[in-house]
Protein backbone atom coordinates (compact mmCIF):
# COMPACT_ATOMS: atom_id res chain seq x y z
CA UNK A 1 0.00 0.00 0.00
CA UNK A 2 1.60 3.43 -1.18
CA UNK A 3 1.85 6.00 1.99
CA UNK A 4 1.63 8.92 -0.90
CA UNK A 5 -1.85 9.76 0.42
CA UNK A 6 -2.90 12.21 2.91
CA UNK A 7 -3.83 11.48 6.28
CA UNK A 8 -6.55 12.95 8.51
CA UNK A 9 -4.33 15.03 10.80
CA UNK A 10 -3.22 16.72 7.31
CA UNK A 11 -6.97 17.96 7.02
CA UNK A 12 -9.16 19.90 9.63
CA UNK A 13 -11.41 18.08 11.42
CA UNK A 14 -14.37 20.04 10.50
CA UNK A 15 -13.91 19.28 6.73
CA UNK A 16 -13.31 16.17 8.02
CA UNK A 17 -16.62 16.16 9.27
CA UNK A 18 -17.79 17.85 6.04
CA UNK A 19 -17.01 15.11 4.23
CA UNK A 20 -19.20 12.46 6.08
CA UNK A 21 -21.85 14.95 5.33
CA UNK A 22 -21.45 14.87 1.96
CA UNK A 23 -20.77 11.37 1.77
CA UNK A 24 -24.12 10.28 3.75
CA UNK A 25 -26.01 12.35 1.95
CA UNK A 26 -26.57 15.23 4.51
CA UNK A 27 -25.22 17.58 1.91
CA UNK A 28 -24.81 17.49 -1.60
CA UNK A 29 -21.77 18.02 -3.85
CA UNK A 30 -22.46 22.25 -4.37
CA UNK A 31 -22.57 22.86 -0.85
CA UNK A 32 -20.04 20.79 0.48
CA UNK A 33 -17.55 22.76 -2.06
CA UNK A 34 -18.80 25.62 -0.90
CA UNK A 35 -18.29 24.85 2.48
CA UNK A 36 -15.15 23.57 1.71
CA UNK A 37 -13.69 26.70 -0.19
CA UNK A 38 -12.08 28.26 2.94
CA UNK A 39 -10.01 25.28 4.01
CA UNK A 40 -8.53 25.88 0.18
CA UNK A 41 -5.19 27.57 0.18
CA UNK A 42 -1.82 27.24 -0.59
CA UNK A 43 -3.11 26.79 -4.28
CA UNK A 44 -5.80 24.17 -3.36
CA UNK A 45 -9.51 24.17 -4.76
CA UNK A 46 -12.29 22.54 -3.13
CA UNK A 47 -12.51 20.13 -5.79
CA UNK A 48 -9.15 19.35 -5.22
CA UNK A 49 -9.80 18.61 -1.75
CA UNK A 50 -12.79 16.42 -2.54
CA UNK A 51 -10.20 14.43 -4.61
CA UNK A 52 -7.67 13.99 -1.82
CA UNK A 53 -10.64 12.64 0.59
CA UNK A 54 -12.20 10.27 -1.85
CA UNK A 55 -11.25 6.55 -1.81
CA UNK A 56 -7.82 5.70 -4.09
CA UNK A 57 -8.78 2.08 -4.66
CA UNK A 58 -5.48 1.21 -6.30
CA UNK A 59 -3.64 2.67 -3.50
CA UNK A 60 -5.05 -0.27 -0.74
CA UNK A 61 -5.13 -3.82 -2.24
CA UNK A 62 -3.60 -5.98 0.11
CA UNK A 63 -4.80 -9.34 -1.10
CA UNK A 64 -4.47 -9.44 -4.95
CA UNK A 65 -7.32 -11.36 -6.99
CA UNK A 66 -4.80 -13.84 -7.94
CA UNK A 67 -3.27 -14.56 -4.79
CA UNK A 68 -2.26 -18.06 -4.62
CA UNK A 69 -3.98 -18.77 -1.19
CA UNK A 70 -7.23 -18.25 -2.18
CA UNK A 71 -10.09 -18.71 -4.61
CA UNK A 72 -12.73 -16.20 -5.63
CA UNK A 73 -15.63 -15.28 -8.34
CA UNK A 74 -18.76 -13.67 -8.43
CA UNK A 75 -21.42 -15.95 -7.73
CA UNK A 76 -25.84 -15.62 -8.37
CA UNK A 77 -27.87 -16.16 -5.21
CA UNK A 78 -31.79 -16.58 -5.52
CA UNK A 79 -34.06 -13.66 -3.81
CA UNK A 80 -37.78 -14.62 -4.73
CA UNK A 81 -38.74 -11.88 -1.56
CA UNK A 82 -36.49 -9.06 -2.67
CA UNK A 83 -34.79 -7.99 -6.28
CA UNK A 84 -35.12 -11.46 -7.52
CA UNK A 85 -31.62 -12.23 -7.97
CA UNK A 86 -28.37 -10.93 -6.41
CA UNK A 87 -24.72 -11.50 -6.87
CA UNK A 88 -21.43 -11.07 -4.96
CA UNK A 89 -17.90 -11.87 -4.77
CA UNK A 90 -17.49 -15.51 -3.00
CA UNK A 91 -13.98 -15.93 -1.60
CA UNK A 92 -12.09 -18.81 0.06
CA UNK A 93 -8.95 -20.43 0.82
CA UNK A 94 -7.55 -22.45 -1.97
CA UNK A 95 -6.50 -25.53 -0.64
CA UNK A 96 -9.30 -26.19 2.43
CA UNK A 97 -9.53 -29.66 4.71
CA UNK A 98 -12.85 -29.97 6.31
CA UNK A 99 -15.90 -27.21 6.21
CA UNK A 100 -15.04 -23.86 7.58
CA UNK A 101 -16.80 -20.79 9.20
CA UNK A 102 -18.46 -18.56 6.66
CA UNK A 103 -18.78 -14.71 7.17
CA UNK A 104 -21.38 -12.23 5.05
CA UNK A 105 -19.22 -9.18 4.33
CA UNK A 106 -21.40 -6.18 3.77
CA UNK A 107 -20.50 -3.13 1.48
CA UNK A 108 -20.73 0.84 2.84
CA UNK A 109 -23.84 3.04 1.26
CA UNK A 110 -22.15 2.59 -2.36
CA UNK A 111 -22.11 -0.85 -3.44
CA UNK A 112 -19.37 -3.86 -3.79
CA UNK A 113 -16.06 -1.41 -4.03
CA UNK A 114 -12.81 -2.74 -3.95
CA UNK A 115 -12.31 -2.50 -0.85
CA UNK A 116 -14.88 -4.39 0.10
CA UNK A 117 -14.00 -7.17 -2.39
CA UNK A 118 -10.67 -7.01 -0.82
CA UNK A 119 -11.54 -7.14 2.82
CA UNK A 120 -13.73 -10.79 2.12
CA UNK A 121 -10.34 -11.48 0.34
CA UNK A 122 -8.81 -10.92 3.58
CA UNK A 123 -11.18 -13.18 5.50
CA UNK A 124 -10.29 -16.10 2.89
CA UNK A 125 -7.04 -15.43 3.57
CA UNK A 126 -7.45 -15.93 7.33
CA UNK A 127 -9.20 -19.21 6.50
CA UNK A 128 -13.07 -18.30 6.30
CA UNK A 129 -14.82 -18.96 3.70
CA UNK A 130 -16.39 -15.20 2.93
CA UNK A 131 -19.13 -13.76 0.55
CA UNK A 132 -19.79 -10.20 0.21
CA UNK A 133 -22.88 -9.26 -1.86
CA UNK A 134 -23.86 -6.22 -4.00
CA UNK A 135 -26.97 -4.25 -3.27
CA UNK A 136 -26.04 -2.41 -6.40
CA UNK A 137 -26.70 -5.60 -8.49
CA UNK A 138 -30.02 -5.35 -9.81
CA UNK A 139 -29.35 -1.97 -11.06
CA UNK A 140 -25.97 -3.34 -12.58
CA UNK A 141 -23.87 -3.39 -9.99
CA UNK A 142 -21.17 -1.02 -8.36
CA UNK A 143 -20.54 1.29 -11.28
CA UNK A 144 -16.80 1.66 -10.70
CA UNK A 145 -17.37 5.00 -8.99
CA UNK A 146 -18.30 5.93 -5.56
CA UNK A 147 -20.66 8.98 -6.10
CA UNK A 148 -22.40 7.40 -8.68
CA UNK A 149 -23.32 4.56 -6.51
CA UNK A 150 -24.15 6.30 -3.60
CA UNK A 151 -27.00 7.83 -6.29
CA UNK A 152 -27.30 4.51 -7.24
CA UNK A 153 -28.27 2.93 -3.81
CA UNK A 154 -29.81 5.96 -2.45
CA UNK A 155 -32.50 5.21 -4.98
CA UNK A 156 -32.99 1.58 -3.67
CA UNK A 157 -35.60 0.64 -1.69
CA UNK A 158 -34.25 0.26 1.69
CA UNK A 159 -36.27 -2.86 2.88
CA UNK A 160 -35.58 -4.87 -0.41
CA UNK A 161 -31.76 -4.32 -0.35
CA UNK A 162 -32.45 -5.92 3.35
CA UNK A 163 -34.69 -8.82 1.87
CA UNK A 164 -31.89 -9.33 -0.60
CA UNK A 165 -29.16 -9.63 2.22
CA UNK A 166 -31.36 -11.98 4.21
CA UNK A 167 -31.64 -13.90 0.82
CA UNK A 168 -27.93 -13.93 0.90
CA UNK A 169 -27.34 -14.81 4.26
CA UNK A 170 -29.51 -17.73 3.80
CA UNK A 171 -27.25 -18.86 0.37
CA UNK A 172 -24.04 -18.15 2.32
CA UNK A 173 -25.52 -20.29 4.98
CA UNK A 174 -26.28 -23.36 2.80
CA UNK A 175 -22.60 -23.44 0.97
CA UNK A 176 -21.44 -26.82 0.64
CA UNK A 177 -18.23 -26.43 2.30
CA UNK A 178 -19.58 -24.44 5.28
CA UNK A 179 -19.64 -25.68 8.89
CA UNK A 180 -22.81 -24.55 9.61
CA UNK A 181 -21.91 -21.13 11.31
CA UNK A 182 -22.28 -17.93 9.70
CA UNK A 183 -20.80 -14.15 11.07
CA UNK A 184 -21.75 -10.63 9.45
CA UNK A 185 -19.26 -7.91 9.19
CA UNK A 186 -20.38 -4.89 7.76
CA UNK A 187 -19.04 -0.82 7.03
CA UNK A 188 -21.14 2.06 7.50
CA UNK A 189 -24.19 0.79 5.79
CA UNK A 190 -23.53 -2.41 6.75
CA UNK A 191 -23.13 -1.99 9.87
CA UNK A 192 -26.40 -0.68 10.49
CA UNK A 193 -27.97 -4.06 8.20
CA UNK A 194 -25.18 -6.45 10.87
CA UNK A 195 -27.41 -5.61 13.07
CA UNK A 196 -30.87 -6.10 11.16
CA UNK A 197 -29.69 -9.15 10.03
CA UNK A 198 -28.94 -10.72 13.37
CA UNK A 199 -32.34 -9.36 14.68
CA UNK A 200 -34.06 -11.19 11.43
CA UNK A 201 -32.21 -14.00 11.14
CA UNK A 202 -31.28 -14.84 15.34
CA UNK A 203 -31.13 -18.34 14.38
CA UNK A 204 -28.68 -18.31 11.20
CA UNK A 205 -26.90 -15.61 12.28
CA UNK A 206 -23.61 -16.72 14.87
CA UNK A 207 -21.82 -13.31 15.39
CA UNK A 208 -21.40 -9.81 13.71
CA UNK A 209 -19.09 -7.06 14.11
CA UNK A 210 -20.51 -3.76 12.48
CA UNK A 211 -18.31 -1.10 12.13
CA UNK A 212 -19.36 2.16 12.44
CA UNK A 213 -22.63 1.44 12.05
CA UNK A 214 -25.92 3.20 12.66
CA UNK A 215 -28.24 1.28 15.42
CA UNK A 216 -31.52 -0.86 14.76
CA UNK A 217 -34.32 -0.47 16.35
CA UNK A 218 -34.95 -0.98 20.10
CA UNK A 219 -37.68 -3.34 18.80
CA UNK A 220 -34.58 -5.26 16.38
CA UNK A 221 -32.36 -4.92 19.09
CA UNK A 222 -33.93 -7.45 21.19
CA UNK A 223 -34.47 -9.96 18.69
CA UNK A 224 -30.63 -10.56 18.78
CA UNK A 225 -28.89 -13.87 19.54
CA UNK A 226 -25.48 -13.95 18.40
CA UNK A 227 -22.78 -12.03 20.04
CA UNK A 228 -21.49 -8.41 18.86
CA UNK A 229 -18.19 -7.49 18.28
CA UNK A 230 -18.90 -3.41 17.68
CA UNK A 231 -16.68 -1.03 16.52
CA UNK A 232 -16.88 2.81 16.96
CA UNK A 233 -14.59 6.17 15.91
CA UNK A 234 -14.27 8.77 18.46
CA UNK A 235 -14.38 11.10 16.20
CA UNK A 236 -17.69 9.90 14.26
CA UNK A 237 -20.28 11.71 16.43
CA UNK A 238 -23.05 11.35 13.53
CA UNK A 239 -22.88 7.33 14.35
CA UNK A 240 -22.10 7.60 18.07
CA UNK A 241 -25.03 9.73 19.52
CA UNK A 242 -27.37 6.26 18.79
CA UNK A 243 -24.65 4.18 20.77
CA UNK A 244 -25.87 4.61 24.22
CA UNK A 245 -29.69 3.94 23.66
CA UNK A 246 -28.74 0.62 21.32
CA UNK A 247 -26.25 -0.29 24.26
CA UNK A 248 -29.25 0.10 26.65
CA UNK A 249 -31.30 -1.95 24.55
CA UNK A 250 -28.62 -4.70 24.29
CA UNK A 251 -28.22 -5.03 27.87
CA UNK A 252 -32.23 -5.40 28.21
CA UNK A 253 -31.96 -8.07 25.52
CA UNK A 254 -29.12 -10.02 27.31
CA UNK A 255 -27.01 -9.75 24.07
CA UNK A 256 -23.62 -10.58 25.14
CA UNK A 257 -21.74 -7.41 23.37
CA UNK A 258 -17.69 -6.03 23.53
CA UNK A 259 -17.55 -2.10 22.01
CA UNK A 260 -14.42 -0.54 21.50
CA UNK A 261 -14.21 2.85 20.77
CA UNK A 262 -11.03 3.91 19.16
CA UNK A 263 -9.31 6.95 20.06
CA UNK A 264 -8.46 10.16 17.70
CA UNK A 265 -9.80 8.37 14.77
CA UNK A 266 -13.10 8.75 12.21
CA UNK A 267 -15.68 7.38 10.79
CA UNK A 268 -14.33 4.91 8.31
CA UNK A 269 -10.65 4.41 10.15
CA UNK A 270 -10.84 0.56 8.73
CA UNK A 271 -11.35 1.98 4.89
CA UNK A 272 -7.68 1.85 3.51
CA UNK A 273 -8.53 3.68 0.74
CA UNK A 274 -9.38 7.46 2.45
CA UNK A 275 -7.23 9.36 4.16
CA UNK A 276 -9.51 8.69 7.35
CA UNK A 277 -8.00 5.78 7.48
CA UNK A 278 -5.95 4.62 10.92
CA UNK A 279 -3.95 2.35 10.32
CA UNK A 280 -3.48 1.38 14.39
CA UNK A 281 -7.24 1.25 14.99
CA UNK A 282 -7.51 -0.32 11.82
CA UNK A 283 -5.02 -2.82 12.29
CA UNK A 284 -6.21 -3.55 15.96
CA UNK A 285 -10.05 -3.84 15.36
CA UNK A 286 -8.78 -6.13 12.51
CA UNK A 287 -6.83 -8.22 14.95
CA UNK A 288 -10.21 -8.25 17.50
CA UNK A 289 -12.41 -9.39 14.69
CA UNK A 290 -10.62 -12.20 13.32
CA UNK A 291 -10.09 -13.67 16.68
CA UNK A 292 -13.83 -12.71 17.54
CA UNK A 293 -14.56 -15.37 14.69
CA UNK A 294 -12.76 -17.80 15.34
CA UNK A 295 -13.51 -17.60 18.94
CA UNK A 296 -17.79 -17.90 17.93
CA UNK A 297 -17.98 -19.77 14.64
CA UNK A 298 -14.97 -22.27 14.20
């Protein structure tokens, strides 16, 4: 991975936080550049500036498509209550003895990006078999660029994307080679749907770990069964004000739950593609949901 790209402490926190506007939808492109203009000087525009915080796929591949320890194509999945049909990237270790754990890995609000793609490339790597789907894929899939698929899934109907993911779940579930236990991570997006999924699916669903994720409903909340793994930003107030009433409805639920909230760091510190990304938290929370897997589903 180059280290040519910015990093957050190069930027001011409040374009920082500009910038999760923008990309969430609380402001569009016009007004975050003109919100932006003042931090532009020392020959900077604000579209520059929206280029140096967008993701630089190329920049953060660290398993390669062809990596010799593991497998991986795009494979159909039937969703007769949702879109029909979905599709996502199925990835696991090459050479495998025995069934193995299977974990759902679930894209931001944009689609299957590469980053995505590479983190369930990671998971193979670690010895899980991993399948990340692509709410994008009835409208053709991630479009090979990030604002256009944010339009793209903003237009989506939210409960079908989850009906497709549930449909997914239940196909990841089922794979031939699995063991019969099945964890969710998810980013952003997904980690809001982690936590839908485990409420609608308590009994396929073995463990999640949503990152900076937005919280289900109270109602949701105490559906869940399977332990949480969740992990927050410091920085990422937007995501963190629902924390403490989905904590409170956790502990009402007897979920068993471990949050760790990672110091100095923002929303989308795991992404290794922005320049919000940590690579200490990211590395760490990494490290905690690996063993967090292995500890619930092998």
């Amino acid at each position: 991975m180059s280290e040519s790209r910015k990093q957050a402490h190069e930027f001011d926190q409040e374009l920082l936080d500009l910038y999760d506007y923008y990309v969430h939808g609380q402001i569009d492109r016009r007004a975050f550049l003109s919100r932006a203009a003042k931090f532009a000087v020392g020959g900077l525009t604000a579209v520059t500036l929206l280029d140096l915080l967008n993701p630089q796929y190329a920049l953060a591949e660290q398993v390669l498509a062809n990596d010799p320890r593991i497998v991986s194509e795009y494979r159909k999945f039937p969703s007769p209550e949702g879109s029909g049909e979905g599709r996502g990237l199925l990835a696991q270790p090459k050479d495998m003895e025995g069934k193995r754990p299977v974990v759902l890995v679930i894209h931001e609000n944009r689609g299957l990006n590469p980053y995505i793609e590479d983190v369930a490339r990671r998971l193979a790597a670690q010895g899980f078999i991993a399948f990340a789907p692509d709410a994008l894929y009835p409208v053709g899939g991630y479009p090979g660029n990030d604002d256009k698929g944010r339009e793209l899934q903003a237009r989506l109907d939210r409960e079908k994307i989850v009906r497709d993911f549930v449909a997914a779940v239940c196909f990841a579930h089922d794979l031939p080679d699995s063991n019969g236990k099945l964890g969710v991570v998810g980013f952003c997006f997904g980690g809001w749907l982690t936590g839908v999924l485990a409420s609608r699916l308590p009994d396929l669903v073995d463990a999640g770990v949503p990152y900076y994720g937005g919280p289900p409903t109270a109602e949701e909340a105490a559906r869940i069964k399977a332990p949480l793994l969740l992990q927050f930003a410091e920085l990422d107030t937007r995501v963190n004000d629902g924390w403490p009433g989905y904590e409170q409805a956790l502990k009402q639920a007897g979920v068993d739950y471990t949050a760790h909230v990672y110091p100095g760091v923002n929303h989308g510190f795991h992404n290794d593609t922005t320049p919000r990304y940590d690579k200490a938290a990211a590395e760490l929370s990494w490290q905690r949901t690996i063993a967090f897997f292995k500890k619930h589903l092998e």
